[in-house]
PDB file of N, CA and C in Angstrom:
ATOM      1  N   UNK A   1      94.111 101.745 100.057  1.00  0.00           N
ATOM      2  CA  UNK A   1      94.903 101.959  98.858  1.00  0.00           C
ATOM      3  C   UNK A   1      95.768 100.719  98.622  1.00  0.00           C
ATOM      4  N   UNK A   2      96.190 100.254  97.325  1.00  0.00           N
ATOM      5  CA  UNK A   2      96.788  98.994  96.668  1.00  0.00           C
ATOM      6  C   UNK A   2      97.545  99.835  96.438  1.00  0.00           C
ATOM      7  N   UNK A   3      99.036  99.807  97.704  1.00  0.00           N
ATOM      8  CA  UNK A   3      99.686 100.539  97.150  1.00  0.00           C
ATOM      9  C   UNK A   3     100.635 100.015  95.728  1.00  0.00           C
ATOM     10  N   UNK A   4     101.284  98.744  96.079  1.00  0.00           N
ATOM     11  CA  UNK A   4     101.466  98.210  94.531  1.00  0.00           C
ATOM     12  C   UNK A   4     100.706  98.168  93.487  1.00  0.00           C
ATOM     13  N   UNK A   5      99.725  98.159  93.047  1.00  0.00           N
ATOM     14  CA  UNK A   5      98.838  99.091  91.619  1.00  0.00           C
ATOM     15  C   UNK A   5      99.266 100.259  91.857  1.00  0.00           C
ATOM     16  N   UNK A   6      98.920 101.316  92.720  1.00  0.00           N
ATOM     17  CA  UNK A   6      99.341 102.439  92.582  1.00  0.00           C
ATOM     18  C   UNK A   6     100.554 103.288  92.311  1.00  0.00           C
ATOM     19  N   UNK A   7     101.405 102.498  92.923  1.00  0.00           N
ATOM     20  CA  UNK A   7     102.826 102.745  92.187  1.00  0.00           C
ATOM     21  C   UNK A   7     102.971 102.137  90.745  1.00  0.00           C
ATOM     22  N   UNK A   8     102.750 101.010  90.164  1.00  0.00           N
ATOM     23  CA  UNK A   8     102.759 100.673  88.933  1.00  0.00           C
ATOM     24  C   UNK A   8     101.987 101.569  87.998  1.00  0.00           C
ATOM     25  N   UNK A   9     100.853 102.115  88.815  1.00  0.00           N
ATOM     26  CA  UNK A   9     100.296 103.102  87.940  1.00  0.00           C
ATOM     27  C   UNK A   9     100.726 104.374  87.465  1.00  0.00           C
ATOM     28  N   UNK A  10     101.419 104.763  88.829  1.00  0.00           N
ATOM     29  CA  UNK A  10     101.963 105.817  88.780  1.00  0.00           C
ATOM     30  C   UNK A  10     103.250 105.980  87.869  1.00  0.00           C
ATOM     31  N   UNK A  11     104.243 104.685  88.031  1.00  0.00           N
ATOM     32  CA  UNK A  11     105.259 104.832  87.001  1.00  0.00           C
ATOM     33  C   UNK A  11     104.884 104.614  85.711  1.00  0.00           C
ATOM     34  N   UNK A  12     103.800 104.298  85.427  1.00  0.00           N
ATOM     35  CA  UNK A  12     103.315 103.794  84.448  1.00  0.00           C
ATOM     36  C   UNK A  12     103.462 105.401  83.401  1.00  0.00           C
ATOM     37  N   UNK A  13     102.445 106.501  84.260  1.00  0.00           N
ATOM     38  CA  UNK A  13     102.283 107.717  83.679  1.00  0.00           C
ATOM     39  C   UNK A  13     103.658 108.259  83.588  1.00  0.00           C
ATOM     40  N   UNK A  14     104.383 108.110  84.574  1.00  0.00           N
ATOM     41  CA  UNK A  14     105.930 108.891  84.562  1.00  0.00           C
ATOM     42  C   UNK A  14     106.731 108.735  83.796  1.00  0.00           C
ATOM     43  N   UNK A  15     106.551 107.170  83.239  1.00  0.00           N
ATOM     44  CA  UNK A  15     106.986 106.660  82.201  1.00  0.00           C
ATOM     45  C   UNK A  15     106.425 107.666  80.762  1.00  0.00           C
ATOM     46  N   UNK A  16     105.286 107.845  80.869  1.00  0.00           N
ATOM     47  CA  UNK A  16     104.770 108.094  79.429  1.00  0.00           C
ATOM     48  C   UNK A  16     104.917 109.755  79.391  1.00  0.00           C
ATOM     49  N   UNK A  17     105.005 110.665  80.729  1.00  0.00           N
ATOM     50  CA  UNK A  17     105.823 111.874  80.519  1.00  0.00           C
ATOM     51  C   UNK A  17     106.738 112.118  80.799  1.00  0.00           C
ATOM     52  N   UNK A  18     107.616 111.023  80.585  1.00  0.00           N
ATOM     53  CA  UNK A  18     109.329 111.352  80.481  1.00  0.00           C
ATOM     54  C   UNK A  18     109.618 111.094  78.795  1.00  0.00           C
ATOM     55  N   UNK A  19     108.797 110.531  77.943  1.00  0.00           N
ATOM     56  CA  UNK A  19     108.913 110.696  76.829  1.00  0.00           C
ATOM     57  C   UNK A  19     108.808 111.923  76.096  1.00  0.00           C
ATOM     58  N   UNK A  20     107.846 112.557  76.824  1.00  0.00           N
ATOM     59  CA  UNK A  20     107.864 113.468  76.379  1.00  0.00           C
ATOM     60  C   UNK A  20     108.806 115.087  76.443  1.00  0.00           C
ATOM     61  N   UNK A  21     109.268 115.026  77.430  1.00  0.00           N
ATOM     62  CA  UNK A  21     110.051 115.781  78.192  1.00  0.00           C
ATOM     63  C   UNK A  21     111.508 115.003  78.763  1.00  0.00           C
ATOM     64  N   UNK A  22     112.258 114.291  78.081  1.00  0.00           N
ATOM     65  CA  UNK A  22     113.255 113.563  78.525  1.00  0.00           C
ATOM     66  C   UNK A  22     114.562 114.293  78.830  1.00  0.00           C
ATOM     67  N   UNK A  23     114.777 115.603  78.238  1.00  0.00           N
ATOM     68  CA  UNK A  23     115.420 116.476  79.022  1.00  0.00           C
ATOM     69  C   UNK A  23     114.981 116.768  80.442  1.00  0.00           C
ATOM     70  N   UNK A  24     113.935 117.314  80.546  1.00  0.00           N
ATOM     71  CA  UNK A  24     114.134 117.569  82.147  1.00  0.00           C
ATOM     72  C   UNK A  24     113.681 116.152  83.190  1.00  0.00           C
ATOM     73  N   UNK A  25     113.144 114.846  82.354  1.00  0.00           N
ATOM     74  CA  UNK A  25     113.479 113.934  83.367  1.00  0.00           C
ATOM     75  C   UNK A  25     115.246 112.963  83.429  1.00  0.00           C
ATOM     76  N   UNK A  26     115.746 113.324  82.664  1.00  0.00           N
ATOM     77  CA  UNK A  26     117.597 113.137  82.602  1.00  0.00           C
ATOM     78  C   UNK A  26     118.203 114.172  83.402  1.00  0.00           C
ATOM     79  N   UNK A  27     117.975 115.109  83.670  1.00  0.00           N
ATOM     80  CA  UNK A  27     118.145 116.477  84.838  1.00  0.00           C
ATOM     81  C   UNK A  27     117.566 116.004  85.998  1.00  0.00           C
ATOM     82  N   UNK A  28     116.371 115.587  86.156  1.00  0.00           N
ATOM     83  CA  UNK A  28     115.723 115.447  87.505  1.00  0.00           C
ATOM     84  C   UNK A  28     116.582 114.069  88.160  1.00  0.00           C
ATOM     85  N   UNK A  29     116.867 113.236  87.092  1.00  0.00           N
ATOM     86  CA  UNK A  29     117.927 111.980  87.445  1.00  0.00           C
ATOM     87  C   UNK A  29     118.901 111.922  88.162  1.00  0.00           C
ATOM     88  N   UNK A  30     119.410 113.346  87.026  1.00  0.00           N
ATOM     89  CA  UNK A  30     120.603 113.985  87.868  1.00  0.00           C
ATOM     90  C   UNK A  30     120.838 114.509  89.130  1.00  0.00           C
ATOM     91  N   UNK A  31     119.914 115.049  89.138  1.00  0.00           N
ATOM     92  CA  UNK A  31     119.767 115.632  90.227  1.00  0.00           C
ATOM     93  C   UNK A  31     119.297 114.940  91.860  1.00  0.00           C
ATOM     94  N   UNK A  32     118.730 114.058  91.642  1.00  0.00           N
ATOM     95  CA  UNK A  32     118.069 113.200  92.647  1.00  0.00           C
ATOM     96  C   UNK A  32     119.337 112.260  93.070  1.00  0.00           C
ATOM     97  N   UNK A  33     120.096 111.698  91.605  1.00  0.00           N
ATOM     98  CA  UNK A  33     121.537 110.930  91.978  1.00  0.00           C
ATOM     99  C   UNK A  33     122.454 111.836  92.911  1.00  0.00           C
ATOM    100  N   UNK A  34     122.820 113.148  92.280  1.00  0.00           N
ATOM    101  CA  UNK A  34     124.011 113.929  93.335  1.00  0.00           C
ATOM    102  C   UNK A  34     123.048 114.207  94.907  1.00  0.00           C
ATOM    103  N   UNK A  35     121.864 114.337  95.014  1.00  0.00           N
ATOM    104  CA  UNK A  35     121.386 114.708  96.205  1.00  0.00           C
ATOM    105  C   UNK A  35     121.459 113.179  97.384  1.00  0.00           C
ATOM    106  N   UNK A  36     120.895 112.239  96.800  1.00  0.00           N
ATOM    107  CA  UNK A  36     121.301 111.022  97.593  1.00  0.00           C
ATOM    108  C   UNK A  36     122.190 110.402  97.727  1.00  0.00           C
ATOM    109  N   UNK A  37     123.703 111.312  97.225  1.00  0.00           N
ATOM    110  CA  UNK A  37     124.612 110.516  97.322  1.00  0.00           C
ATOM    111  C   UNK A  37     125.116 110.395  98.994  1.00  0.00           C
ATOM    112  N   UNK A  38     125.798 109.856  99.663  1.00  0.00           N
ATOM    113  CA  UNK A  38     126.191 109.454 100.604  1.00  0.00           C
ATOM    114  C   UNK A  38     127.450 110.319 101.061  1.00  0.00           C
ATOM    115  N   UNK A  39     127.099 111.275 101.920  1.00  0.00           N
ATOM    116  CA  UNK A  39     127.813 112.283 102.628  1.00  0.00           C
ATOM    117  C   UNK A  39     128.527 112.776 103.716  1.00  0.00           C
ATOM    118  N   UNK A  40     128.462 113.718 104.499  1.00  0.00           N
ATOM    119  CA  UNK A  40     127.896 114.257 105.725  1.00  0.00           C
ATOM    120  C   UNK A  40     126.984 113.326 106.129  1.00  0.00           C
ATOM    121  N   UNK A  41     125.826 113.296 105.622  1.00  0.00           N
ATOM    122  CA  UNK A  41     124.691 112.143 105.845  1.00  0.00           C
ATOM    123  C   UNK A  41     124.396 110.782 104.560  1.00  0.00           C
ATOM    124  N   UNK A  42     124.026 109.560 105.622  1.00  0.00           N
ATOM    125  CA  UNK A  42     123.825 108.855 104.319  1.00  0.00           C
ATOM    126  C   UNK A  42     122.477 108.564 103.759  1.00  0.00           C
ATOM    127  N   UNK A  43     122.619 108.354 102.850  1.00  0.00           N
ATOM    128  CA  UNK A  43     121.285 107.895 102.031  1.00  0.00           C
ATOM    129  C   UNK A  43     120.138 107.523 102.854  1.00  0.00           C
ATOM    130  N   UNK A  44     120.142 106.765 103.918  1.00  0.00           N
ATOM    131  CA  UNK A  44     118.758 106.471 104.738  1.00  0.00           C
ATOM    132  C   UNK A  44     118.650 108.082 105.255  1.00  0.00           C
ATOM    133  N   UNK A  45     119.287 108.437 106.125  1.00  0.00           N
ATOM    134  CA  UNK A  45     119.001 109.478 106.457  1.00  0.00           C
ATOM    135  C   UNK A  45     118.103 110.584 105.592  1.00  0.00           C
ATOM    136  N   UNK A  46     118.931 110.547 104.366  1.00  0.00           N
ATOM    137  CA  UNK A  46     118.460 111.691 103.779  1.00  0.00           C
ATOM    138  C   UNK A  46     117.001 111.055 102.531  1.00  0.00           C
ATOM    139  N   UNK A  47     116.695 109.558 102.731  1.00  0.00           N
ATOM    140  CA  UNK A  47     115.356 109.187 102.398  1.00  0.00           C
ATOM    141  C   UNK A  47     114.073 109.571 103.876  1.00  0.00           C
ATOM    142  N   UNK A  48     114.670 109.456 104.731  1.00  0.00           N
ATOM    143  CA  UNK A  48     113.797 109.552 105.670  1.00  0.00           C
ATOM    144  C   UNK A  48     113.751 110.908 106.090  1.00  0.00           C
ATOM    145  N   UNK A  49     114.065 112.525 105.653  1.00  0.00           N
ATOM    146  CA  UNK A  49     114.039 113.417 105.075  1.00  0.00           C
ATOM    147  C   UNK A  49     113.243 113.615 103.987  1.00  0.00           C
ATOM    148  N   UNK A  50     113.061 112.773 102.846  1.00  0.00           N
ATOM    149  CA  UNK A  50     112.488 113.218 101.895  1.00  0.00           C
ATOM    150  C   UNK A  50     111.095 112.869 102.016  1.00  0.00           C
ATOM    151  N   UNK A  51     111.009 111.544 103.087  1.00  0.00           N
ATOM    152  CA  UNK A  51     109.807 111.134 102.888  1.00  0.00           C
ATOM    153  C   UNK A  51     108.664 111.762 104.066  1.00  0.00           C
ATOM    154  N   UNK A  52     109.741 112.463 105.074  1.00  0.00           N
ATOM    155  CA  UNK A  52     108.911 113.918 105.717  1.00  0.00           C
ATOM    156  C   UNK A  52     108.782 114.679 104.581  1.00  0.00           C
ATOM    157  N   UNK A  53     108.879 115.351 104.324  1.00  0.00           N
ATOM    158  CA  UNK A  53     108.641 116.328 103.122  1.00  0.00           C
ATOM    159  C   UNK A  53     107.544 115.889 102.295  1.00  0.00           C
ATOM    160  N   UNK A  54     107.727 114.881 101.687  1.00  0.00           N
ATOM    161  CA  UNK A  54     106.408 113.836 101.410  1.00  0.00           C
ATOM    162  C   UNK A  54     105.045 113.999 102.313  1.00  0.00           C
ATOM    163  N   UNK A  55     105.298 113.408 102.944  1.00  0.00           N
ATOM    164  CA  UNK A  55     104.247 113.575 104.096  1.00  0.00           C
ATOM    165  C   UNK A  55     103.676 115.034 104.570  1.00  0.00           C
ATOM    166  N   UNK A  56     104.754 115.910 104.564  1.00  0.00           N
ATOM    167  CA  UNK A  56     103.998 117.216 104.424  1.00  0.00           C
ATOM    168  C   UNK A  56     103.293 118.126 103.334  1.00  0.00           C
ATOM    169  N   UNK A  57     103.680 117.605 102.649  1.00  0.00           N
ATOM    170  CA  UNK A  57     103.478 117.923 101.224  1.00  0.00           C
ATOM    171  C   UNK A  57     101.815 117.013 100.776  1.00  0.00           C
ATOM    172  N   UNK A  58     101.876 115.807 101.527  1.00  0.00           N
ATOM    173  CA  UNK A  58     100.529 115.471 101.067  1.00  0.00           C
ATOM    174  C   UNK A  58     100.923 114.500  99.643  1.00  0.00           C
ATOM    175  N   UNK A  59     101.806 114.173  99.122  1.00  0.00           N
ATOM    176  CA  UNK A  59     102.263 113.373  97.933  1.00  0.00           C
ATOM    177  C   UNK A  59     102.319 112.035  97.550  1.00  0.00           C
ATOM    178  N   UNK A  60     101.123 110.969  97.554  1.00  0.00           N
ATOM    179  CA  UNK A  60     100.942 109.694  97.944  1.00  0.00           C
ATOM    180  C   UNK A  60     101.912 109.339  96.970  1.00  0.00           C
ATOM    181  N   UNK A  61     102.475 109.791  95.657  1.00  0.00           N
ATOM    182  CA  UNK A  61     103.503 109.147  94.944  1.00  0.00           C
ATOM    183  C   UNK A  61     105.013 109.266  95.885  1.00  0.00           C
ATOM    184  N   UNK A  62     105.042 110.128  95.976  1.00  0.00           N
ATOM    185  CA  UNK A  62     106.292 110.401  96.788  1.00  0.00           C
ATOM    186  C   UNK A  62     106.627 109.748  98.229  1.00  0.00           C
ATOM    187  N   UNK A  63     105.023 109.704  98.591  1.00  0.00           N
ATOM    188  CA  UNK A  63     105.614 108.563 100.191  1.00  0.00           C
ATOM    189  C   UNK A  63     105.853 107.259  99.802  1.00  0.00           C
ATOM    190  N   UNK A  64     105.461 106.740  98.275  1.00  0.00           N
ATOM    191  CA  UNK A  64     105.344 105.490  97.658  1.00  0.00           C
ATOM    192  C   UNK A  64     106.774 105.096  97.539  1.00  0.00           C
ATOM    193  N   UNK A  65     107.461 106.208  96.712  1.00  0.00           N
ATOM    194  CA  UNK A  65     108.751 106.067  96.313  1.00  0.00           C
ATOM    195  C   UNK A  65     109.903 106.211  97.206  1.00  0.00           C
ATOM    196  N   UNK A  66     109.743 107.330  98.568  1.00  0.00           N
ATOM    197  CA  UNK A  66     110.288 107.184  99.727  1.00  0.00           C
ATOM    198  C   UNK A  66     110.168 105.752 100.413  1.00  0.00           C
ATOM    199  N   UNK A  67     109.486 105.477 100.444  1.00  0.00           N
ATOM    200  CA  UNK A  67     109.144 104.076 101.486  1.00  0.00           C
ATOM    201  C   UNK A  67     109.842 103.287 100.907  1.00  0.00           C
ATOM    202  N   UNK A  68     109.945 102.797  99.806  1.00  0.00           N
ATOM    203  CA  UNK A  68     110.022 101.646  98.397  1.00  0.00           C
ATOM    204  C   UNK A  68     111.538 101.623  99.203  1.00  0.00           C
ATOM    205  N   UNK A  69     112.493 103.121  98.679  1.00  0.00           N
ATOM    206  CA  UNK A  69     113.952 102.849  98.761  1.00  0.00           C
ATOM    207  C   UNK A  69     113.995 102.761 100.020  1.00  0.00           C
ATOM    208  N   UNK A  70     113.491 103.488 101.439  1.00  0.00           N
ATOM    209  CA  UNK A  70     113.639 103.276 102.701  1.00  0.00           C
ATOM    210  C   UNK A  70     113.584 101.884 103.479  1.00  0.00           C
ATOM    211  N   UNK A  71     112.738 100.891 102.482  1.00  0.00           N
ATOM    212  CA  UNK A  71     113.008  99.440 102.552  1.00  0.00           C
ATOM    213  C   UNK A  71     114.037  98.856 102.272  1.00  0.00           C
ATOM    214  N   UNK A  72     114.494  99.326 101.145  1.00  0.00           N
ATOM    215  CA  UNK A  72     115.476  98.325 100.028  1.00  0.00           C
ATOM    216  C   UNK A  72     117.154  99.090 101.270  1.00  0.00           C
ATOM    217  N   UNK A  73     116.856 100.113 101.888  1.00  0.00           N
ATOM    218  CA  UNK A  73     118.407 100.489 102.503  1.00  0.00           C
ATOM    219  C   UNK A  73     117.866  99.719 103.945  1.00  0.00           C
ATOM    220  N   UNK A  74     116.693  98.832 104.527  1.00  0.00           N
ATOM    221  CA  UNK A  74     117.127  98.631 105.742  1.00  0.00           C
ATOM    222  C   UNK A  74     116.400  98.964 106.582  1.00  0.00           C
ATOM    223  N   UNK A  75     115.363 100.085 106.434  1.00  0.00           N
ATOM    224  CA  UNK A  75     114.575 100.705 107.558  1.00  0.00           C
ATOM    225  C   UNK A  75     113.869 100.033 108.377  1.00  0.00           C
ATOM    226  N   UNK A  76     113.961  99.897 109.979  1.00  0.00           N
ATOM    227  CA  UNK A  76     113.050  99.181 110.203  1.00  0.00           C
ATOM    228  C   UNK A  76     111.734  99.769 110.727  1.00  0.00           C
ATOM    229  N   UNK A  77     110.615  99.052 110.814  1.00  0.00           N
ATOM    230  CA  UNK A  77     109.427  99.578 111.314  1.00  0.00           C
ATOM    231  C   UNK A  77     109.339 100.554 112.702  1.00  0.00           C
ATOM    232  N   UNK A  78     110.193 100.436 113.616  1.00  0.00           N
ATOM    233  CA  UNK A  78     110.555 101.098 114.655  1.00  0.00           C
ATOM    234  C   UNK A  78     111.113 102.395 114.088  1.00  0.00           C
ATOM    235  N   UNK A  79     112.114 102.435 113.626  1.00  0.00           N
ATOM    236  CA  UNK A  79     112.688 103.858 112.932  1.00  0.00           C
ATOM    237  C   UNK A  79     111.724 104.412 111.772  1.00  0.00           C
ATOM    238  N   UNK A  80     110.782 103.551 111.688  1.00  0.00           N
ATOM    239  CA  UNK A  80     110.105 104.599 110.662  1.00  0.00           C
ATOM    240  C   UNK A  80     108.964 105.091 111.691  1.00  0.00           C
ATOM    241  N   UNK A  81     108.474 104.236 112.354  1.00  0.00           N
ATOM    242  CA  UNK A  81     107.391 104.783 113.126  1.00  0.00           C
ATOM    243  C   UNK A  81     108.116 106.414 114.187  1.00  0.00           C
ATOM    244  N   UNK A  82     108.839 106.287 114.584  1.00  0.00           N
ATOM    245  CA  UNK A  82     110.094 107.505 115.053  1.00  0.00           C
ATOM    246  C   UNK A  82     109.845 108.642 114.407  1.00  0.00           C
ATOM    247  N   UNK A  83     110.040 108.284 112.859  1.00  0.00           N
ATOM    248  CA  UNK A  83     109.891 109.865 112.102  1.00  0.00           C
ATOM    249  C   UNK A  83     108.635 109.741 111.643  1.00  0.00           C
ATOM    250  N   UNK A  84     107.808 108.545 111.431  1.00  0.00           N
ATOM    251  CA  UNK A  84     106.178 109.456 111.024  1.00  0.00           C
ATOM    252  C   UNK A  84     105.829 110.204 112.648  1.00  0.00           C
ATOM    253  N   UNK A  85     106.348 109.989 113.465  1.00  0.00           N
ATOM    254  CA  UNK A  85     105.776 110.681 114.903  1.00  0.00           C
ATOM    255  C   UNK A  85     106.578 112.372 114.949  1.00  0.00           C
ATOM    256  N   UNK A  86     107.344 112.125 114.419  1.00  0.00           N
ATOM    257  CA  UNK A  86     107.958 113.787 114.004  1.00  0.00           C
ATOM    258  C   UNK A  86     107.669 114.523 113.042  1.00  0.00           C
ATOM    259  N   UNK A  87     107.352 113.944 112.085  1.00  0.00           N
ATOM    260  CA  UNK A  87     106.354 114.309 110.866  1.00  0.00           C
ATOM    261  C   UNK A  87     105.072 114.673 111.293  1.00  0.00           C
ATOM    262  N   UNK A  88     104.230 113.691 112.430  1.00  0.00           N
ATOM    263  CA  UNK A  88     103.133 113.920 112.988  1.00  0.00           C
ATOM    264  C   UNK A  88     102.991 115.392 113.358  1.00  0.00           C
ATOM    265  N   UNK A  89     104.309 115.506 114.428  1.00  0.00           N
ATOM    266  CA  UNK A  89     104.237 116.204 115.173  1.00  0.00           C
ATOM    267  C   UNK A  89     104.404 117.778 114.613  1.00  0.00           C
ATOM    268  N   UNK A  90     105.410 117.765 113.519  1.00  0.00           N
ATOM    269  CA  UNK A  90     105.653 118.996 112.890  1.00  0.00           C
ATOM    270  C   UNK A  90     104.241 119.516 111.819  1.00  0.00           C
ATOM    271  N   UNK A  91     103.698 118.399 111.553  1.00  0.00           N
ATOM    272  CA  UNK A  91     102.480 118.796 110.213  1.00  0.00           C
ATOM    273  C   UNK A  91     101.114 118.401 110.993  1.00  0.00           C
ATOM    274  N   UNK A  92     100.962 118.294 112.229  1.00  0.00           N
ATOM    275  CA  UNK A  92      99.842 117.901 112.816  1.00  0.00           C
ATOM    276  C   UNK A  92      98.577 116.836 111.670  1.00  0.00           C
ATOM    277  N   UNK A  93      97.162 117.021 112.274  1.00  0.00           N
ATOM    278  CA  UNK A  93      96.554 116.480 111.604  1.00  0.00           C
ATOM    279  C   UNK A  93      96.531 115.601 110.397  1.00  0.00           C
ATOM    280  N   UNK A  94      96.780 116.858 109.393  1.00  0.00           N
ATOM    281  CA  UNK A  94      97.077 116.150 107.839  1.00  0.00           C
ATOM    282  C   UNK A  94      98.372 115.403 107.462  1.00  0.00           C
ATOM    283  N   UNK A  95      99.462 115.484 108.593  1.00  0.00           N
ATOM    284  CA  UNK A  95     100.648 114.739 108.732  1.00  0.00           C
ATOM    285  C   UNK A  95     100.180 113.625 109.085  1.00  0.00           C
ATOM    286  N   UNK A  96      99.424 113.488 110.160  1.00  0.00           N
ATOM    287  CA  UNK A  96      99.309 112.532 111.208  1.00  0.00           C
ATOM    288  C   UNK A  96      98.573 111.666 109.938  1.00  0.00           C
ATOM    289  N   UNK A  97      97.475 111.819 109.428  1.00  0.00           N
ATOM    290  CA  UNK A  97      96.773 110.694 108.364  1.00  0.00           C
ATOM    291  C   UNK A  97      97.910 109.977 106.751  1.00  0.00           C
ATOM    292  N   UNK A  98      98.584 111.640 106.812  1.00  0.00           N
ATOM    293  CA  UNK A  98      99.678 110.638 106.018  1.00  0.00           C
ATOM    294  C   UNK A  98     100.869 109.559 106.060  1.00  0.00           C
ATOM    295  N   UNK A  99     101.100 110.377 107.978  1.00  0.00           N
ATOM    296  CA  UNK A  99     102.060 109.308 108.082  1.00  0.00           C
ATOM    297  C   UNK A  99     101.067 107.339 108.233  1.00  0.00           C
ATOM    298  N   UNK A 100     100.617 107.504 108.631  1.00  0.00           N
ATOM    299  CA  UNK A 100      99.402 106.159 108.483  1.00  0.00           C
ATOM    300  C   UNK A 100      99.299 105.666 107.130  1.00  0.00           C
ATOM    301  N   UNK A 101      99.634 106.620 105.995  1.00  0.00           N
ATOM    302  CA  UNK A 101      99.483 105.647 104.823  1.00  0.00           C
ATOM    303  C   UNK A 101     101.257 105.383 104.457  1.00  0.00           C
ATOM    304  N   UNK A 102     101.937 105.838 104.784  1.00  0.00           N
ATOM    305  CA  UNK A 102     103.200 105.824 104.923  1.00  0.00           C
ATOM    306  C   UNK A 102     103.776 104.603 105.670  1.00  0.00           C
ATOM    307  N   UNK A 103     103.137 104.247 106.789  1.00  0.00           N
ATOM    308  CA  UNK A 103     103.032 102.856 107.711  1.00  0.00           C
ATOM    309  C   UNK A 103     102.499 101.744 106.662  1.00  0.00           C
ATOM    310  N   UNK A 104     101.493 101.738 105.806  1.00  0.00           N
ATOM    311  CA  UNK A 104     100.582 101.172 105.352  1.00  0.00           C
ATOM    312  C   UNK A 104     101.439 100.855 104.332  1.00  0.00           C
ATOM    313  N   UNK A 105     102.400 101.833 103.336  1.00  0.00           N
ATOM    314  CA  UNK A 105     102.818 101.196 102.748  1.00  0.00           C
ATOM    315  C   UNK A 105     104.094 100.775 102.975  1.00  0.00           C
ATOM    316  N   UNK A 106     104.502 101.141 103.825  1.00  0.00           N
ATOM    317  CA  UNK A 106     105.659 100.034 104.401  1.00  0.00           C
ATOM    318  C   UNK A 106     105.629  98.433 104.951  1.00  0.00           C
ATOM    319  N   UNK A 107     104.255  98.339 105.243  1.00  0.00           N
ATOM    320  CA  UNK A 107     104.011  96.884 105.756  1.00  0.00           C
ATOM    321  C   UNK A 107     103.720  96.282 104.106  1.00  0.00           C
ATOM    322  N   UNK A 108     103.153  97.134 103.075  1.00  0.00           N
ATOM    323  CA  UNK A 108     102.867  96.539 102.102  1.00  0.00           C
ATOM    324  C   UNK A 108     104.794  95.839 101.446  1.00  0.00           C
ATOM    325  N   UNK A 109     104.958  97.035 101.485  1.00  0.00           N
ATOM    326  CA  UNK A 109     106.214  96.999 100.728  1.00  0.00           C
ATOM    327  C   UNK A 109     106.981  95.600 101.547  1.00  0.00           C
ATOM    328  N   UNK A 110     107.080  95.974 102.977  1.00  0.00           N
ATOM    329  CA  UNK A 110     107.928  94.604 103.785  1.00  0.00           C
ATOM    330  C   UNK A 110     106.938  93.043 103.577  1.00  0.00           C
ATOM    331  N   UNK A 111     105.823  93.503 102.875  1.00  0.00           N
ATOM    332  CA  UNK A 111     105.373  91.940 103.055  1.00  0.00           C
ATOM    333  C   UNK A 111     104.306  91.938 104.581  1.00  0.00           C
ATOM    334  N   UNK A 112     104.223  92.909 105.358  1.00  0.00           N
ATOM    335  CA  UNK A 112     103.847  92.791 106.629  1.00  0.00           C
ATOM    336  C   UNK A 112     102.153  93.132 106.163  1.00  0.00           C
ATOM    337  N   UNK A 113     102.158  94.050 105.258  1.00  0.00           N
ATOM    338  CA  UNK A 113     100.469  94.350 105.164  1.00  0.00           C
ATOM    339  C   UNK A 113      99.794  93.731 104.254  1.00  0.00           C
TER     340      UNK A 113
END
């Protein structure tokens, strides 16, 4: 997978149904802003949370967009490899192949793949 095409592609469409529906993507904004705000826990934390969930869920956009910000706050390849192995471990099998594209696009994203 190219994961850069694929994310461009992907925002590409998100782009063209948030036109259409720009109420509930100005809500989902909202909503994604108060949830990552910096708490109890901070923002890495609670990306590397979302991007289990991702991974269990099976959501190649969503491990795209997890990874993307899990770069831009700092993550390093060691701490991510940590939670795809807990992700592994909690979603077996079909975890285990996503966390691998999850790796994949983190080396893309760092420049490493």
């Amino acid at each position: 997978m190219d994961w850069n095409a694929f994310m461009a592609d992907i925002e590409s469409d998100i782009g063209t149904y948030a036109k259409e529906v720009p109420d509930t993507m100005k809500g989902f904004g909202v909503m994604g802003t108060a949830a990552k705000k910096s708490g109890a826990l901070d923002e890495k934390t609670k990306e590397i949370m979302a991007l289990g969930i991702a991974i269990a869920t099976r959501c190649d956009s969503c491990i795209g967009f997890h990874v993307r910000s899990l770069v831009r706050l700092g993550l390093t390849r060691e701490e991510l490899c940590e939670a795809l192995a807990m992700a592994t471990y909690m979603g077996g099998g079909p975890s285990m192949a996503y966390s691998a594209k999850a790796l994949k696009a983190y080396d893309t994203f760092t420049n490493k793949g």
